[in-house]
Protein backbone atom coordinates (compact mmCIF):
# COMPACT_ATOMS: atom_id res chain seq x y z
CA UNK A 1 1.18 -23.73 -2.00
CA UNK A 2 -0.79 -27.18 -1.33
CA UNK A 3 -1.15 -29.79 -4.13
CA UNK A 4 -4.38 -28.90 -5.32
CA UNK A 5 -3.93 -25.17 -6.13
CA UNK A 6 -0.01 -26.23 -7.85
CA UNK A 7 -1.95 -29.07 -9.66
CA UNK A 8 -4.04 -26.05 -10.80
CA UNK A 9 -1.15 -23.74 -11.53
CA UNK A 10 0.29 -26.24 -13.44
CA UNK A 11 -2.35 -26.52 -16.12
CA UNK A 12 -2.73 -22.87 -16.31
CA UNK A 13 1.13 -22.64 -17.25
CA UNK A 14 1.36 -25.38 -19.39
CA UNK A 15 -2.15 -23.59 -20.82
CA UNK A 16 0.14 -20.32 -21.04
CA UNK A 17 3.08 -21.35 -22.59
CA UNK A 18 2.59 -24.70 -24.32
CA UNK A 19 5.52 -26.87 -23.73
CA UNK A 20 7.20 -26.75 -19.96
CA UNK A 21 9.72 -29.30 -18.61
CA UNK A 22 9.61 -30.78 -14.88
CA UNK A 23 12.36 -28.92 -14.23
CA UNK A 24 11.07 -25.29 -15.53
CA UNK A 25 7.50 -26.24 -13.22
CA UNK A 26 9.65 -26.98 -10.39
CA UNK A 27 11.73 -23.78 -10.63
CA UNK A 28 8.35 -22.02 -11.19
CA UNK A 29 6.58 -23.69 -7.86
CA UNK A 30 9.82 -23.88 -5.81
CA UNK A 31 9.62 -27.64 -5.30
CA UNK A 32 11.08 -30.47 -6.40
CA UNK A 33 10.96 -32.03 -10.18
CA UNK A 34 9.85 -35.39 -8.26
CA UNK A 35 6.85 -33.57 -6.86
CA UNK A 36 6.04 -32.23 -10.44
CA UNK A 37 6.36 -36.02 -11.43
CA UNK A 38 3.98 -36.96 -8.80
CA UNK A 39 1.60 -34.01 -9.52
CA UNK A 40 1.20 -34.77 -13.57
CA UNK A 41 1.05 -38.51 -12.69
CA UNK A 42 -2.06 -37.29 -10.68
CA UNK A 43 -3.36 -34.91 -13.23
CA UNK A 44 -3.25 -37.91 -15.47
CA UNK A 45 -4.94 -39.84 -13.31
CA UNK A 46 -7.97 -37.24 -13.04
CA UNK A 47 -8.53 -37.29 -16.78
CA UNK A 48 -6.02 -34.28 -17.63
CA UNK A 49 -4.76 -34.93 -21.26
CA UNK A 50 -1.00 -34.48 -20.65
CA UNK A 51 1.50 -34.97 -23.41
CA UNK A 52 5.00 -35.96 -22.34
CA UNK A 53 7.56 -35.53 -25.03
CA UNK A 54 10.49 -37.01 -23.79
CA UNK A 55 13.41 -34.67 -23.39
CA UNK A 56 11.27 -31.62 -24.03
CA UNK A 57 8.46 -31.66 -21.66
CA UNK A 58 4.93 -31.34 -20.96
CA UNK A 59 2.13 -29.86 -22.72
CA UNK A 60 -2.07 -30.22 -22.74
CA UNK A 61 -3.72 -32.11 -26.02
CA UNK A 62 -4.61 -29.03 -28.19
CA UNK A 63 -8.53 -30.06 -27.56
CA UNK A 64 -7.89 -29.99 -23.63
CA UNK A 65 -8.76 -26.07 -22.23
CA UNK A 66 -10.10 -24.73 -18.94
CA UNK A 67 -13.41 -23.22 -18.74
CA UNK A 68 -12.70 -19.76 -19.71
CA UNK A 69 -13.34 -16.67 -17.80
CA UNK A 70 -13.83 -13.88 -20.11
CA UNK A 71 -12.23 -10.41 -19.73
CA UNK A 72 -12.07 -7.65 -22.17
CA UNK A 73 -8.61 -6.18 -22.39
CA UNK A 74 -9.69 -2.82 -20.44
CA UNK A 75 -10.70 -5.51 -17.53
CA UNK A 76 -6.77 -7.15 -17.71
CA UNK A 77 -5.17 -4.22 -17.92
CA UNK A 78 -7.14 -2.79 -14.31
CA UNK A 79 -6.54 -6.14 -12.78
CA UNK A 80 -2.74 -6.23 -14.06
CA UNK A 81 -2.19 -2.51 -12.73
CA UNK A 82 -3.87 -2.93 -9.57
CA UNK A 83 -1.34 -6.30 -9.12
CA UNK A 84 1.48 -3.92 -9.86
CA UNK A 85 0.74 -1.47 -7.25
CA UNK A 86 -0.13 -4.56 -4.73
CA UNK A 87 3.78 -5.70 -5.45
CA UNK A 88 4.54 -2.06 -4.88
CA UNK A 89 2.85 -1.41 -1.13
CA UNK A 90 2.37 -4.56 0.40
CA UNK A 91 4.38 -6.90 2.18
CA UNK A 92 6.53 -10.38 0.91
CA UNK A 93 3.50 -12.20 1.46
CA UNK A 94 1.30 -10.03 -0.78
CA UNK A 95 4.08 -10.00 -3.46
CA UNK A 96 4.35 -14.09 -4.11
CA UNK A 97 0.15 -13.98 -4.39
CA UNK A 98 -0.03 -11.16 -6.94
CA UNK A 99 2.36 -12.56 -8.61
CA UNK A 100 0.38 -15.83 -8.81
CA UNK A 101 -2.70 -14.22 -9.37
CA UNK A 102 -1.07 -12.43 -12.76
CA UNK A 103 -0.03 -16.00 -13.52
CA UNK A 104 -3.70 -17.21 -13.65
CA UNK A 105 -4.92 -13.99 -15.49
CA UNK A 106 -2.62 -13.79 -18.24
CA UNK A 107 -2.75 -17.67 -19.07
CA UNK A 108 -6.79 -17.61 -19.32
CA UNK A 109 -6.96 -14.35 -21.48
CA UNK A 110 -7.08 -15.69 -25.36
CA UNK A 111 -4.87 -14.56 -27.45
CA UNK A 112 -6.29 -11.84 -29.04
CA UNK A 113 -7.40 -10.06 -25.74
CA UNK A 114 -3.97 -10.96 -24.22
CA UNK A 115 -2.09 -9.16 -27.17
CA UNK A 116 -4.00 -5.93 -26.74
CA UNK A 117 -3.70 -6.15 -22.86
CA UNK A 118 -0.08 -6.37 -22.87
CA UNK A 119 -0.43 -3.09 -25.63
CA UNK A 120 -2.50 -1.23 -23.50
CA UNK A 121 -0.34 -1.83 -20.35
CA UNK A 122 2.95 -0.78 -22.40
CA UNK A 123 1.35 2.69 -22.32
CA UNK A 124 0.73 2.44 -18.90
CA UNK A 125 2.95 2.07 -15.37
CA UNK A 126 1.28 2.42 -11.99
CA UNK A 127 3.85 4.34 -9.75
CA UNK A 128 3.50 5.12 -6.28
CA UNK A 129 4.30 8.30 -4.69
CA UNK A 130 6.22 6.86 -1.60
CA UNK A 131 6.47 3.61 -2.50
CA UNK A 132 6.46 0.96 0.60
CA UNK A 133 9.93 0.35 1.66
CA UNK A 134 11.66 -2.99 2.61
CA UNK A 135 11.25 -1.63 6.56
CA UNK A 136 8.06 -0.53 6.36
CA UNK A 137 6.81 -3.58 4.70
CA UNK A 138 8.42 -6.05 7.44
CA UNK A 139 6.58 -3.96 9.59
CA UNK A 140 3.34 -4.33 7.85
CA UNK A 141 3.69 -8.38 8.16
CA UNK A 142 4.28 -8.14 11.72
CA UNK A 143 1.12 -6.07 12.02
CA UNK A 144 -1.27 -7.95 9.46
CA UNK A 145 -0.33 -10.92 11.70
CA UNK A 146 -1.95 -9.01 14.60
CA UNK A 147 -5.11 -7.84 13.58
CA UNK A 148 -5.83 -11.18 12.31
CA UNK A 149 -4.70 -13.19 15.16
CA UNK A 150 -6.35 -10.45 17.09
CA UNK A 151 -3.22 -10.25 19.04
CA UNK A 152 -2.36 -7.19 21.67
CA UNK A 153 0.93 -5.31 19.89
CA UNK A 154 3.46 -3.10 21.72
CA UNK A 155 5.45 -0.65 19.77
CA UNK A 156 8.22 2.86 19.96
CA UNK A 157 6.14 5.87 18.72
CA UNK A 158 7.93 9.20 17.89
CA UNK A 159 5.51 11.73 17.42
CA UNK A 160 6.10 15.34 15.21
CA UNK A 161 4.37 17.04 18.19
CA UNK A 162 5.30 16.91 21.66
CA UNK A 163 3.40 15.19 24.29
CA UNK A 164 2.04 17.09 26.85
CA UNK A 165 4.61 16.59 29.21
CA UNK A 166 7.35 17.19 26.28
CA UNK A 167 7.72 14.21 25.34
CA UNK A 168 8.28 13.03 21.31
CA UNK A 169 8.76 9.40 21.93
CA UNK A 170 6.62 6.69 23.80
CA UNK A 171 5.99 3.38 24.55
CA UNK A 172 2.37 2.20 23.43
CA UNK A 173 0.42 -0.53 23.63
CA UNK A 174 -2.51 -1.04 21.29
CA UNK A 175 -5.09 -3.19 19.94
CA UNK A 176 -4.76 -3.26 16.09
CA UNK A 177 -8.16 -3.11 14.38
CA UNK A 178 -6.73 -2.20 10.93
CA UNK A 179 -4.60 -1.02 8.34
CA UNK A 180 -5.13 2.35 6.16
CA UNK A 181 -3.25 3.70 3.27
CA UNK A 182 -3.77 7.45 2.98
CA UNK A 183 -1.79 9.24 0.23
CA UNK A 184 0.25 6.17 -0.33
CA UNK A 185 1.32 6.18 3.62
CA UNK A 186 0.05 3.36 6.31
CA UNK A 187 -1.69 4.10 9.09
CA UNK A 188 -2.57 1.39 11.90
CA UNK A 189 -6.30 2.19 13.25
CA UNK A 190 -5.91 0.37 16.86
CA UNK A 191 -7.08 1.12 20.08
CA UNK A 192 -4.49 2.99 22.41
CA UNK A 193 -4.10 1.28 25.89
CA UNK A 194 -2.42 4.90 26.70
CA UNK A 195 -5.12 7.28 25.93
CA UNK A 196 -8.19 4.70 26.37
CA UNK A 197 -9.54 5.44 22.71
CA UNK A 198 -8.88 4.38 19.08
CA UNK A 199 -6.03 6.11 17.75
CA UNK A 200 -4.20 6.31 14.40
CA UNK A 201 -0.32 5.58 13.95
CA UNK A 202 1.97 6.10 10.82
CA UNK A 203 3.38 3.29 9.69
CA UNK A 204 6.45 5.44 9.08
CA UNK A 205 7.00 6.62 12.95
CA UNK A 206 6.90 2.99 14.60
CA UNK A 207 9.50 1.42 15.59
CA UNK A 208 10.38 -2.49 17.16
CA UNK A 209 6.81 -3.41 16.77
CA UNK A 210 6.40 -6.63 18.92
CA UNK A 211 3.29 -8.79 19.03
CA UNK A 212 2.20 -9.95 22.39
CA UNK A 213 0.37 -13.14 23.62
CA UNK A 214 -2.20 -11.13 25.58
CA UNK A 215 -5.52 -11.43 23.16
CA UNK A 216 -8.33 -8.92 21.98
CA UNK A 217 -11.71 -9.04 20.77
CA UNK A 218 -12.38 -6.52 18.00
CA UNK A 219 -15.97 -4.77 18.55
CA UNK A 220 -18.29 -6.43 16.75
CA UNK A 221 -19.69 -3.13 15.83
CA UNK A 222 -16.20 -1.65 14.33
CA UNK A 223 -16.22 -1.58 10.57
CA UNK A 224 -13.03 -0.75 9.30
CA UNK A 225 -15.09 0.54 6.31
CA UNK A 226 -17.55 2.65 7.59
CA UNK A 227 -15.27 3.86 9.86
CA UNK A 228 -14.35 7.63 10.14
CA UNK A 229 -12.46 9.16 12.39
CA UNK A 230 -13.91 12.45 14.16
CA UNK A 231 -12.75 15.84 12.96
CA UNK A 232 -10.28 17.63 15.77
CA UNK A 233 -8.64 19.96 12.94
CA UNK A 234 -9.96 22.81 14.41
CA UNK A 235 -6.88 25.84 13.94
CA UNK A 236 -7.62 27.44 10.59
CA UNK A 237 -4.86 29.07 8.56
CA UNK A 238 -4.72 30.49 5.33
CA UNK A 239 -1.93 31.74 3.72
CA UNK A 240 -1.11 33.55 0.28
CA UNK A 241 0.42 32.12 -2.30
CA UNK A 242 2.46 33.44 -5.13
CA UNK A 243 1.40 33.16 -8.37
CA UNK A 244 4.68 32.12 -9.84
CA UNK A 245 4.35 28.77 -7.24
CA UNK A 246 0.66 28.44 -7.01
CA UNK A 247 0.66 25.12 -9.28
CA UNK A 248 3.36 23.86 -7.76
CA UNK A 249 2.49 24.24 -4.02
CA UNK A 250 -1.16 22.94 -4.93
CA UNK A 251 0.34 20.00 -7.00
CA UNK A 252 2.37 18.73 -4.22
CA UNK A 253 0.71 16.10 -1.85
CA UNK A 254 -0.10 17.73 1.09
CA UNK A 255 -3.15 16.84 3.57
CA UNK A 256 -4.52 19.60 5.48
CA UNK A 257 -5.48 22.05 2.16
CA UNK A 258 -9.13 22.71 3.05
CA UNK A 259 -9.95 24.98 0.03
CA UNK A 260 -8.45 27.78 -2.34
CA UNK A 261 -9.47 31.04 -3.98
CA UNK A 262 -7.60 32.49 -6.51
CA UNK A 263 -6.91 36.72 -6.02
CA UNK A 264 -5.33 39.41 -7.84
CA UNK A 265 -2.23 39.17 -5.49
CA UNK A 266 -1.66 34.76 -5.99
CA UNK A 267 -4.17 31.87 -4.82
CA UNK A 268 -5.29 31.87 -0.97
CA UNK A 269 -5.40 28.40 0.60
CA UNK A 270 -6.94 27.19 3.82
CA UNK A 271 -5.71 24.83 5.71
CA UNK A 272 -7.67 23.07 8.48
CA UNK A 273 -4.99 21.53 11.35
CA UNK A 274 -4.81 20.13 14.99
CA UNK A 275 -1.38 22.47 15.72
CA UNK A 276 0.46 25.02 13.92
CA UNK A 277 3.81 23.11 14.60
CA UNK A 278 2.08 20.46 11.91
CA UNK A 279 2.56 23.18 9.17
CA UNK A 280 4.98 25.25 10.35
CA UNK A 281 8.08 23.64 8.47
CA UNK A 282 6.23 23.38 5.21
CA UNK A 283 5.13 26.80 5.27
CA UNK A 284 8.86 27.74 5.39
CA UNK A 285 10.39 25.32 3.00
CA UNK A 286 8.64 28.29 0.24
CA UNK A 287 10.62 30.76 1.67
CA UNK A 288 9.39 34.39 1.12
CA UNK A 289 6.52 32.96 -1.94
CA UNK A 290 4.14 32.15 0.93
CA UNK A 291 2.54 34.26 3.56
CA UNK A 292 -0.03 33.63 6.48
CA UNK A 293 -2.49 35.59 6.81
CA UNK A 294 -4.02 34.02 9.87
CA UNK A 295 -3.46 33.32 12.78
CA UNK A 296 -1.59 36.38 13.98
CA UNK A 297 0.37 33.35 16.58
CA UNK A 298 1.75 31.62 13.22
CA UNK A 299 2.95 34.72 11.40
CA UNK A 300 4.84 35.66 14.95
CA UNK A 301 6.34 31.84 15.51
CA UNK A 302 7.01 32.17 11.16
CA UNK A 303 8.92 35.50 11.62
CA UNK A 304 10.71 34.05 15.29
CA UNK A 305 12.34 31.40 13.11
CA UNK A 306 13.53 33.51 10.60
CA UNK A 307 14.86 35.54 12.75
CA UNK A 308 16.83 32.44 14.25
CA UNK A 309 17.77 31.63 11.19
CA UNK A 310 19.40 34.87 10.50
CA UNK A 311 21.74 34.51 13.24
CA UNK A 312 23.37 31.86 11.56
CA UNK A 313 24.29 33.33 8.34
C-alpha cells in the first residue's frame, strides 16, 4: 500500500472506530508506528483535524467527516457478500484487497444503515460449492500474472479422456487469454500451441504451471466477454430416472443436463456430451435408479462394467 491510499485508510478507520493508537494503525497497515507518526504528521499538515490524546490515541474532531457515499443497506449487504465470495475463490492477492475494500465500505455507511447491514448479513452467508483451494489459488496467481503480462505459460495437463494416441497426460504450451469460473470451477481460456486453436483447461487438472519469457499479443478482437466457445457436444443421451431420486439427481451440479420431461415411469433427462466416457461414471454412481435409454453403445459399455464389477464380488 503507498502513502496516499494508507493516509486514506487511516481516516476511514479512525472514521470507523473513533479512537485508534499508532500502534493498532500500524498492526492494521503492517508498517511501522514511526510511519503512522509520519503519516498523521502529514494528515495534519493537509488540514486533517486529528486529535492526539496522549496515551490513548488518535481520533478526527467530531465536525471533521468524509464526503459520504450513500448506500442503502440492501446495496452493503450485495457488496459485503460479493467480498465474501471474492475471499472465498480468488487468490492471496484478491483476499488483502477485499478485505480493504470492506474496510472502506463499512466505515462510510452511517450508523443507522450500518446496523441494519450487519442484520441483514447475519441472515445471510455466501458459500461456495467447491470452494478455491490453497493449490488451486497459487495456481491462479501464477496465471493472473500471465495474462496480464501477456506472458507464454507452459503447464502438465491430465485429461479425463484419452488422447488420441492414448495418452491422459501432456505437456502444453499456451497463450493465456483469460480466466472463467463455471459452476464454481476455473477454467483458463488460452490458445493451445498443441492443437493451433483456443482451448479451455480446468484449473483443477494443471499441474507445475510455469510462466515463460517468450511474449504474446492477445487479439485485439478477443473479448473475453463476448466470447463463446462453439458447441462440439454432439452425442445425445437420455436416460430414466427414478422417481424416488429424481430431485436429487437434478439438484446435484452437473453440466451436460440438456433438458427433462417428467413420465409415468420417473423424469427423462437429456444430456448433450462430446464422449460417453464423460458420463459414464456418473451414470453408475446411481446404481440400478438410472437407466439409458440411448445410445444402444452406452447401455452395452454400462452393462460391460457391471459385469466387471461382478467379478469382483
Amino acid at each position: 500500500m503507498n502513502k496516499t491510499d494508507r493516509m486514506l485508510a487511516i481516516v476511514l478507520e479512525l472514521q470507523r472506530h473513533g479512537l485508534r493508537r499508532a500502534e493498532d494503525l500500524a498492526a492494521v497497515f503492517e508498517t511501522s508506528v514511526r510511519t503512522i507518526y509520519r503519516d498523521v504528521q502529514a494528515l495534519s499538515e493537509a488540514g486533517v483535524p486529528l486529535i492526539g490524546s496522549p496515551g490513548q490515541g488518535y481520533s478526527l474532531a467530531d465536525t471533521y467527516f468524509l464526503p459520504p457515499v450513500s448506500f442503502k443497506a440492501e446495496e452493503s449487504v450485495a457488496l459485503l457478500l460479493g467480498l465474501d465470495y471474492i475471499e472465498q475463490q480468488l487468490d492471496a492477492g484478491y483476499h488483502v484487497q477485499a478485505a480493504g475494500a470492506r474496510r472502506k465500505i463499512e466505515a462510510i455507511l452511517p450508523d443507522e444503515v450500518r446496523r441494519e447491514t450487519m442484520r441483514v448479513r447475519a441472515a445471510m452467508k455466501m458459500l461456495a460449492v467447491g470452494v478455491t483451494g490453497s493449490e488451486e489459488k497459487e495456481r491462479l496467481t501464477v496465471l493472473r500474472q500471465g495474462i496480464l503480462e501477456e506472458r507464454k505459460i507452459r503447464f502438465h495437463y491430465s485429461k479425463k479422456i484419452p488422447e488420441a494416441d492414448g495418452s491422459r497426460h501432456s505437456v502444453r504450451e499456451a497463450d493465456p487469454y483469460g480466466l472463467v469460473l463455471i459452476k464454481d470451477s476455473w477454467t483458463l481460456v488460452a490458445y493451445d500451441h498443441m492443437r493451433q486453436g483456443l482451448r479451455h483447461f480446468r484449473l483443477s487438472r494443471m499441474r507445475d504451471i510455469e510462466i515463460t519469457n517468450e511474449r504474446f499479443h492477445r487479439p485485439d478482437d478477443f473479448d473475453l466477454h463476448a466470447y463463446r466457445p462453439s458447441d462440439t457436444r454432439d452425442v445425445i443421451v437420455r436416460l430414466l430416472i427414478s422417481s424416488a431420486i429424481a430431485d436429487q439427481v437434478l439438484e446435484s451440479p452437473y453440466y451436460y443436463i440438456d433438458s427433462t420431461e417428467e413420465t409415468e415411469n420417473g423424469v427423462v433427462i437429456t444430456l448433450r456430451i462430446r464422449h460417453e466416457l464423460e458420463v459414464l461414471g456418473w451414470i453408475m454412481s446411481w446404481g440400478a435408479s438410472v437407466v439409458v435409454l440411448q445410445p444402444d453403445s452406452l447401455r452395452e459399455r454400462v452393462r460391460n462394467n457391471l459385469i466387471e464389477s461382478l467379478k469382483h464380488y
